[in-house]
C-alpha atoms as a PDB file:
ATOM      1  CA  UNK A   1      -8.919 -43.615 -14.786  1.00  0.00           C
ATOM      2  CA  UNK A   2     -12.760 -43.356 -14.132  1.00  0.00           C
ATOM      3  CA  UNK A   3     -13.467 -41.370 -11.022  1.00  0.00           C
ATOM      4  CA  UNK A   4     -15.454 -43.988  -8.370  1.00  0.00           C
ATOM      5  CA  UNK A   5     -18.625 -43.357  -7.358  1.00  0.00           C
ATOM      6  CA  UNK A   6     -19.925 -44.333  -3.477  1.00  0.00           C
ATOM      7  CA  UNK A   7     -22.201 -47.028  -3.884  1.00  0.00           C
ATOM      8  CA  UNK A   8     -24.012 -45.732  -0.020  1.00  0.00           C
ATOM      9  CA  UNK A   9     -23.260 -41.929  -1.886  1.00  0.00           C
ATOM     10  CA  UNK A  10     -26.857 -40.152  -0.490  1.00  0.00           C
ATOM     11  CA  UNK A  11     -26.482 -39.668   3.347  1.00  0.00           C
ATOM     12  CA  UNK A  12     -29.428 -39.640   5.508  1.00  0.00           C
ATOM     13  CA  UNK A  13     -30.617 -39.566   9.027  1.00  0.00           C
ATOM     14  CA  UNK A  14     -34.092 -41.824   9.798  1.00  0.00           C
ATOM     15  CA  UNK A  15     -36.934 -40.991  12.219  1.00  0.00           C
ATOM     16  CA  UNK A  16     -37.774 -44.544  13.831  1.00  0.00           C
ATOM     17  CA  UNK A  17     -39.497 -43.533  16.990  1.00  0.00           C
ATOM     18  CA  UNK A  18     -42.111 -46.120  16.370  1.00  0.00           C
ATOM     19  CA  UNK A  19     -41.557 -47.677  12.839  1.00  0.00           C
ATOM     20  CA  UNK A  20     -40.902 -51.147  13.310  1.00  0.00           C
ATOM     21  CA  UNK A  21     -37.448 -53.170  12.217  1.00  0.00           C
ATOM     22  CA  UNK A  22     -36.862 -56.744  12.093  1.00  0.00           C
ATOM     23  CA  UNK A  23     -33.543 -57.607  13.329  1.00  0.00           C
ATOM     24  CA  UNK A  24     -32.290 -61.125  12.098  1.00  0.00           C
ATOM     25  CA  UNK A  25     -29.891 -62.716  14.528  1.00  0.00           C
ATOM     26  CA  UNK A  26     -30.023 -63.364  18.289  1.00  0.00           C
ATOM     27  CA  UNK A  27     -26.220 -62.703  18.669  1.00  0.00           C
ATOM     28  CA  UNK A  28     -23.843 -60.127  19.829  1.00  0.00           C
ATOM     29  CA  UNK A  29     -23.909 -58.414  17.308  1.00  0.00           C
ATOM     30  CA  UNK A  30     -27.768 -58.936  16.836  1.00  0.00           C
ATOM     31  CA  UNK A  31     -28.252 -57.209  19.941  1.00  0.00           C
ATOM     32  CA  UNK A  32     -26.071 -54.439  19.256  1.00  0.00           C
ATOM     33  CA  UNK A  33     -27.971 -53.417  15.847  1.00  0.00           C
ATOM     34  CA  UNK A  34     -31.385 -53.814  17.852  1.00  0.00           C
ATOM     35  CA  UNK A  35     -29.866 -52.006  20.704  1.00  0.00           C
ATOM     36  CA  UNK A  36     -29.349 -48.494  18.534  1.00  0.00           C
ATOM     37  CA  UNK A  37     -32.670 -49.533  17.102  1.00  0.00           C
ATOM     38  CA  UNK A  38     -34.089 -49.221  20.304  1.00  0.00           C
ATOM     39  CA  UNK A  39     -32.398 -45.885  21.236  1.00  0.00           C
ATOM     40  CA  UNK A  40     -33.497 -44.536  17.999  1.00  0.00           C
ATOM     41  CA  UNK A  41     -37.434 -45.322  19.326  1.00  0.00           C
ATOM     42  CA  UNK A  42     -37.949 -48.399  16.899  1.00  0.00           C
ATOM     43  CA  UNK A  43     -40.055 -51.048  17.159  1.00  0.00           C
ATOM     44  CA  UNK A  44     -37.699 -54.019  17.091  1.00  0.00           C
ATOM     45  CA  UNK A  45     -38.992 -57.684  15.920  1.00  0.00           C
ATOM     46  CA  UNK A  46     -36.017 -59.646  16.925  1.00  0.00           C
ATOM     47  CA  UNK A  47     -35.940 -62.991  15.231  1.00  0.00           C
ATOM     48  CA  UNK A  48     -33.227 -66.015  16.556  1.00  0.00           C
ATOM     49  CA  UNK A  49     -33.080 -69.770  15.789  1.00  0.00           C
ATOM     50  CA  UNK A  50     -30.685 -68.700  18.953  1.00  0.00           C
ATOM     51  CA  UNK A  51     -31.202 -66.080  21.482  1.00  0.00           C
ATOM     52  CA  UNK A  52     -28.009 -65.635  23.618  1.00  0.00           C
ATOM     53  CA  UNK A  53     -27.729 -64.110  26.978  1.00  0.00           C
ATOM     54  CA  UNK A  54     -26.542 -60.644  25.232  1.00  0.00           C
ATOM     55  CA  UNK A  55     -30.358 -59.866  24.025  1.00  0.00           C
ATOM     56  CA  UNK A  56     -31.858 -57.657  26.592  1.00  0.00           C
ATOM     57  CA  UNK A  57     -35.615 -59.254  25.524  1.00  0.00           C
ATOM     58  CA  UNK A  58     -37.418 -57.469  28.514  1.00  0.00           C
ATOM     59  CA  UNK A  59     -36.067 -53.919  27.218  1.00  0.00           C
ATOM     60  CA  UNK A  60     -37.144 -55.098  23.596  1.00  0.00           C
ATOM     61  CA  UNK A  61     -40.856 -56.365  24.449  1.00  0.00           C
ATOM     62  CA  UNK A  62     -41.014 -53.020  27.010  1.00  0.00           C
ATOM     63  CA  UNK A  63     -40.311 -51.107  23.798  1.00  0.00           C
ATOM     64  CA  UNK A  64     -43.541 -52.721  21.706  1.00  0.00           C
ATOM     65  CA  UNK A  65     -41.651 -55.560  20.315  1.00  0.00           C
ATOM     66  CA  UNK A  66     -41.138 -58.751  20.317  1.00  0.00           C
ATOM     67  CA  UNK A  67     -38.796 -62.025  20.163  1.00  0.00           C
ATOM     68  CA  UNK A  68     -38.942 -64.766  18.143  1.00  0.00           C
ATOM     69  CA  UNK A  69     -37.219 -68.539  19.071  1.00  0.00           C
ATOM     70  CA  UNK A  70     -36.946 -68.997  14.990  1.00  0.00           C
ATOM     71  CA  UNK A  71     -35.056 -69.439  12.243  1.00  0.00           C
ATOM     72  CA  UNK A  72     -36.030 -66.852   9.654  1.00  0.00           C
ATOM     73  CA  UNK A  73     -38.898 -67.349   7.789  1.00  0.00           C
ATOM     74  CA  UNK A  74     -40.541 -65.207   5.208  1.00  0.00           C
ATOM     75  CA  UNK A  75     -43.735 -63.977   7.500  1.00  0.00           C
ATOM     76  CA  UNK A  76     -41.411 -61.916   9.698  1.00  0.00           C
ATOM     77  CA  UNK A  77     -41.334 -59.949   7.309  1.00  0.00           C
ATOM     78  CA  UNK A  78     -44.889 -59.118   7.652  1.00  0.00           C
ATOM     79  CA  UNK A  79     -45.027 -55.197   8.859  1.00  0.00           C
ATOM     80  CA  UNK A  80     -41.666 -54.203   8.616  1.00  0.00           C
ATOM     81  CA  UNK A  81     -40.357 -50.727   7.073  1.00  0.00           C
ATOM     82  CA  UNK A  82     -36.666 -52.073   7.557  1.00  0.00           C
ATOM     83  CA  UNK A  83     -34.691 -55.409   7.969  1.00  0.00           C
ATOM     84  CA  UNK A  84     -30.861 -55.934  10.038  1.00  0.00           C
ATOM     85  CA  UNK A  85     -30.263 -58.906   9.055  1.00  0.00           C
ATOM     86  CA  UNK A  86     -26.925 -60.452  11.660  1.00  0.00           C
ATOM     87  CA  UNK A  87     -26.440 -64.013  11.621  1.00  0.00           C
ATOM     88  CA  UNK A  88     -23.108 -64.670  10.581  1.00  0.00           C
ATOM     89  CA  UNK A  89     -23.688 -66.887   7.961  1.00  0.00           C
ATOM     90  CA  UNK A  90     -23.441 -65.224   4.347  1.00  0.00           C
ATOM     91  CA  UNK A  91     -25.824 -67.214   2.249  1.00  0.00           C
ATOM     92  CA  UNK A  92     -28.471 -66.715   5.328  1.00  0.00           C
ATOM     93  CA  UNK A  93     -28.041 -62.889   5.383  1.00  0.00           C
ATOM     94  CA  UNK A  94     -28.243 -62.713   1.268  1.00  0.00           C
ATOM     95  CA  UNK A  95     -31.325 -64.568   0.838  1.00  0.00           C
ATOM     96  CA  UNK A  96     -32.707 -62.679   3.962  1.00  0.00           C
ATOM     97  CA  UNK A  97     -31.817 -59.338   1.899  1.00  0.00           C
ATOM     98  CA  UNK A  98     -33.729 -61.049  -1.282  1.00  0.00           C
ATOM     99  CA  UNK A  99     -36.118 -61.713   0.414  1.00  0.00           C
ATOM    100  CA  UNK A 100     -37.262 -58.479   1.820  1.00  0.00           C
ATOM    101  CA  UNK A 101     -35.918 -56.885  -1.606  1.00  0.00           C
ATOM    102  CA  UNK A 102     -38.776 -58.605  -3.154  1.00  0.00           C
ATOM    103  CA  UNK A 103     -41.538 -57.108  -0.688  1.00  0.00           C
ATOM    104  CA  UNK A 104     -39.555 -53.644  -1.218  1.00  0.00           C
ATOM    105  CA  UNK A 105     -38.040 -53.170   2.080  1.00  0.00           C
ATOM    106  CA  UNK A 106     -34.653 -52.212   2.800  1.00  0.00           C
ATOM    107  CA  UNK A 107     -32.271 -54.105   4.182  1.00  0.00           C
ATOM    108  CA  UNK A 108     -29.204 -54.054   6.249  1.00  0.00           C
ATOM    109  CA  UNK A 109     -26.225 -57.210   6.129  1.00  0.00           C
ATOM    110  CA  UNK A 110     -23.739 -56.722   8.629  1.00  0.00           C
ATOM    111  CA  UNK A 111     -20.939 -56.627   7.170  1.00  0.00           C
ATOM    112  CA  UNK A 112     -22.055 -57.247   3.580  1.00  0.00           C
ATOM    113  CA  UNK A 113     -22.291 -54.153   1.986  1.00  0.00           C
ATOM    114  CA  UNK A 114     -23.400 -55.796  -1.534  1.00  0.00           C
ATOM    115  CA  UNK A 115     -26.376 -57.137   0.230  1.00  0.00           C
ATOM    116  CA  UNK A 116     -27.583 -53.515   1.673  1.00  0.00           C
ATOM    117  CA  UNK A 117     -29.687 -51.063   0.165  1.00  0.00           C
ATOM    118  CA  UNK A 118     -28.473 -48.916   3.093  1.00  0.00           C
ATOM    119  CA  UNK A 119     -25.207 -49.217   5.754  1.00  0.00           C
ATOM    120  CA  UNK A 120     -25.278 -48.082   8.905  1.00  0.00           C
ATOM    121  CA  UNK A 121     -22.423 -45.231   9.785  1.00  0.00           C
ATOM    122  CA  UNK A 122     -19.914 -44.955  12.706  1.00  0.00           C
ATOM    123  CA  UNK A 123     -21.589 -42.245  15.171  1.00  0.00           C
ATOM    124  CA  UNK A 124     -21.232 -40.198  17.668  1.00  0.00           C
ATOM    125  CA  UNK A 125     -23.444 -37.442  19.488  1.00  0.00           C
ATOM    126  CA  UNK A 126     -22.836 -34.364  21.919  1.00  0.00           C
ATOM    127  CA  UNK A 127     -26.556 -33.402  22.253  1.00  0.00           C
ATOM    128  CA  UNK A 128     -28.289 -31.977  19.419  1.00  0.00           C
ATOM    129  CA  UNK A 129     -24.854 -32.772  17.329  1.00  0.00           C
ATOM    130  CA  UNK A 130     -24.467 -36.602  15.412  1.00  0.00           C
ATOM    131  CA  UNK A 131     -21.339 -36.827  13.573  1.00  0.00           C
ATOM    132  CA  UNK A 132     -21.733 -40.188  11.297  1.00  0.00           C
ATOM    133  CA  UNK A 133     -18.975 -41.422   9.284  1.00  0.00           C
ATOM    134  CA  UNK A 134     -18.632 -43.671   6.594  1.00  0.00           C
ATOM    135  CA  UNK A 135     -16.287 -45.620   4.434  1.00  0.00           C
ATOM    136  CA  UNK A 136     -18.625 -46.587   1.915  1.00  0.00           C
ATOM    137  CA  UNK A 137     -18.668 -50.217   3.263  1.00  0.00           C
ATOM    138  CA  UNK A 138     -14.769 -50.409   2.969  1.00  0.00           C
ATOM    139  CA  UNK A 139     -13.304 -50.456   6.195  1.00  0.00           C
ATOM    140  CA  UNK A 140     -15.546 -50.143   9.290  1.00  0.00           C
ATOM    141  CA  UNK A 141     -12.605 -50.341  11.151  1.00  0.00           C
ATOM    142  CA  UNK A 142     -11.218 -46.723   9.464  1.00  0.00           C
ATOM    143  CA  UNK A 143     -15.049 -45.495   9.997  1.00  0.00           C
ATOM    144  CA  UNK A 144     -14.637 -46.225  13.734  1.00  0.00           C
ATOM    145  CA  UNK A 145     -11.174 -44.197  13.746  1.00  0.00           C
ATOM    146  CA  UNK A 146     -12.480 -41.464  12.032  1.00  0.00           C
ATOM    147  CA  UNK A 147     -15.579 -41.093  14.629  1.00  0.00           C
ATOM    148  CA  UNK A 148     -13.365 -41.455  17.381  1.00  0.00           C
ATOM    149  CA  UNK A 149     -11.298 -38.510  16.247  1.00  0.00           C
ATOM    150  CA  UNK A 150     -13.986 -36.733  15.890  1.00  0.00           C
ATOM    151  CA  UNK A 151     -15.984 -37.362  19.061  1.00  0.00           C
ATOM    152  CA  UNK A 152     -12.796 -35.510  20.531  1.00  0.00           C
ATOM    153  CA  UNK A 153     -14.144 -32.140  19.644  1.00  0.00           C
ATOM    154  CA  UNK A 154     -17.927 -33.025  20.503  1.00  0.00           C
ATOM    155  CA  UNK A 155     -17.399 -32.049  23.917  1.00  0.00           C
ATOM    156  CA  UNK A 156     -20.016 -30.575  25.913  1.00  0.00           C
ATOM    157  CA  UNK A 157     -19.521 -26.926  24.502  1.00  0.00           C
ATOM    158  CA  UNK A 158     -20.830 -28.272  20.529  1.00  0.00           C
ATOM    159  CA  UNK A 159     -23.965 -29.560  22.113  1.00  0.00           C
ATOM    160  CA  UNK A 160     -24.370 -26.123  24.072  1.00  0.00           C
ATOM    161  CA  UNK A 161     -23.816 -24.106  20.785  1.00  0.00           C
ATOM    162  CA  UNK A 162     -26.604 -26.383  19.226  1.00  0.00           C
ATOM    163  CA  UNK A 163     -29.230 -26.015  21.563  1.00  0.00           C
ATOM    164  CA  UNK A 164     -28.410 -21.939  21.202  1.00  0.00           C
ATOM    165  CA  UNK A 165     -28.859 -21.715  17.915  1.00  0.00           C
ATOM    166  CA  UNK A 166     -32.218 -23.297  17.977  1.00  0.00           C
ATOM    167  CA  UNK A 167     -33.551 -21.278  19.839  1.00  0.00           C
ATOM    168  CA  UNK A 168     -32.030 -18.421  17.773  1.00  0.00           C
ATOM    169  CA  UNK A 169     -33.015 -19.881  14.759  1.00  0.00           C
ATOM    170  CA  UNK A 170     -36.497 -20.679  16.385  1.00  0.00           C
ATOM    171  CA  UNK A 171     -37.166 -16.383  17.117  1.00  0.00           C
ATOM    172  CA  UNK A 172     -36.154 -15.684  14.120  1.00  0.00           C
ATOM    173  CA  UNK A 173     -38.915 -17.791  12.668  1.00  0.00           C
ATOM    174  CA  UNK A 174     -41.377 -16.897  15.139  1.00  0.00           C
ATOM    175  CA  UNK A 175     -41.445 -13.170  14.112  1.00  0.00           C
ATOM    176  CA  UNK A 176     -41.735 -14.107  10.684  1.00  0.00           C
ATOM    177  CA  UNK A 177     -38.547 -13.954   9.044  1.00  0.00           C
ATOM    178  CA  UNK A 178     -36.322 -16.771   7.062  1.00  0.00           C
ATOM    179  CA  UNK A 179     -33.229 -18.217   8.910  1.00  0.00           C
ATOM    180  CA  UNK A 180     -31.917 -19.251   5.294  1.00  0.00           C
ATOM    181  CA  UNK A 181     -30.764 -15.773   4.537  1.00  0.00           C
ATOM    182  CA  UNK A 182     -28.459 -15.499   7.869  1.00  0.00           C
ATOM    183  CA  UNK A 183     -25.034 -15.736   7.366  1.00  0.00           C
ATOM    184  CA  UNK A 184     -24.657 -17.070  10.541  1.00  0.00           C
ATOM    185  CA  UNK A 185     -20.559 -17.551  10.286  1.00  0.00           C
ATOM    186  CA  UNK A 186     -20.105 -14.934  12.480  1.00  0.00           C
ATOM    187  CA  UNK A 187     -22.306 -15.853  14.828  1.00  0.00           C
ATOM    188  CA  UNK A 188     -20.238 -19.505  14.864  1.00  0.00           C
ATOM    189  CA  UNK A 189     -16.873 -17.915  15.597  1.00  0.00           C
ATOM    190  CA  UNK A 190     -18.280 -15.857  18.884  1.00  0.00           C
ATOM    191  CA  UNK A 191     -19.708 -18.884  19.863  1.00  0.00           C
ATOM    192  CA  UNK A 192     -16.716 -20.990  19.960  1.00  0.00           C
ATOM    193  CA  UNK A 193     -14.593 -18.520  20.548  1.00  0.00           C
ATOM    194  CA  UNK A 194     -17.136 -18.234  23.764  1.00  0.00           C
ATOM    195  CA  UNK A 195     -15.928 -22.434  24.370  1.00  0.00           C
ATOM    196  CA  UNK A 196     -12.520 -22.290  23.681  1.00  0.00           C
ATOM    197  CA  UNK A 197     -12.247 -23.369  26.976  1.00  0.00           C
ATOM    198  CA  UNK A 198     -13.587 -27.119  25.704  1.00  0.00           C
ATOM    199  CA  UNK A 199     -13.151 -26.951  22.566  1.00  0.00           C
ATOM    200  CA  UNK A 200      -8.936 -26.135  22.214  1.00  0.00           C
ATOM    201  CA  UNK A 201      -7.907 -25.570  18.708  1.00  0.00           C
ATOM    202  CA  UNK A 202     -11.466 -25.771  17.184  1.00  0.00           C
ATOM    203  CA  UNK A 203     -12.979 -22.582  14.958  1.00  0.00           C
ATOM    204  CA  UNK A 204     -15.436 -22.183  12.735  1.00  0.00           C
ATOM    205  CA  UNK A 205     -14.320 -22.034   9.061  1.00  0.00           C
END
């Protein structure tokens, strides 16, 4: 039996503080993807033949952006580096995809992962520390689960450990030498042996 391959198999985490995203869909679930869009410091174009009562349009516009009263039309396009495309109807989201495919920018379909050049993960975050899980489009529901378990060790003791070993890491560079010859396991294990308080029954390994 030949082995599967992930389709989403290269993992990656974006810089958006100011790149600007279209978001297609003035739903729930619009709002939601322009929401972490937002949080992530994107520039969000929000386009809607419908905007319901969920957008928050004063935080986008506050942000740089803008909404649209529209039903999708090629020009949004115009500017983007990415594309969420949410409206709930399949053939709308697929030709939305094509359509940015052509102009070579990547695109998000909720919920249609053969329309996606990229999907977006269940996260969660304790500081410094993002944990993002993914099913390969399969079962956002078992993504969810997965992130849930393990937001149960992100307490507040993982982000603490993170921001220490920056600024280890960061002295180690200042005075010239190479952090990527550390073995910095044992370092790890005093650390959350240090938490063990917050962090029951997790070790480094």
């Amino acid at each position: 039996m030949k082995a599967h391959r992930s389709r989403f198999s290269y993992p990656v985490f974006l810089n958006l503080d100011g790149i600007p995203v279209l978001v297609v869909g003035g739903g729930r679930i619009g709002w939601r993807k322009a929401e972490g869009l937002l949080d992530a410091g994107a520039i969000v174009r929000l386009v809607g033949a419908d905007i319901s009562e969920h957008v928050d349009v004063d935080r986008i516009v506050d942000a740089g952006g803008e909404v649209i009263t529209a039903s999708f039309d090629d020009c949004h396009l115009e500017r983007q580096r990415l594309v969420v495309t949410a409206t709930g109807n399949l053939e709308t989201d697929a030709a939305i995809s094509d359509a940015a495919r052509a102009r070579s920018i990547w695109t998000n379909a909720a919920d249609q992962p053969v329309d996606c050049e990229f999907i977006l993960p269940a996260i969660t975050r304790a500081g410094r520390v993002t944990a993002a899980i993914s099913t390969d489009g399969a079962s956002p529901a078992l993504a969810g689960f997965v992130r849930d378990r393990v937001a149960e060790i992100l307490a507040a003791g993982v982000a603490e450990i993170a921001d220490t070993l920056a600024a280890e890491r960061a002295a180690v560079q200042a005075a010239g030498g190479s952090t990527e010859d550390i073995d910095w396991r044992p370092r790890l294990d005093e650390l959350f042996a240090k938490h063990a308080d917050v962090l029951p029954g997790v070790a480094s390994r």
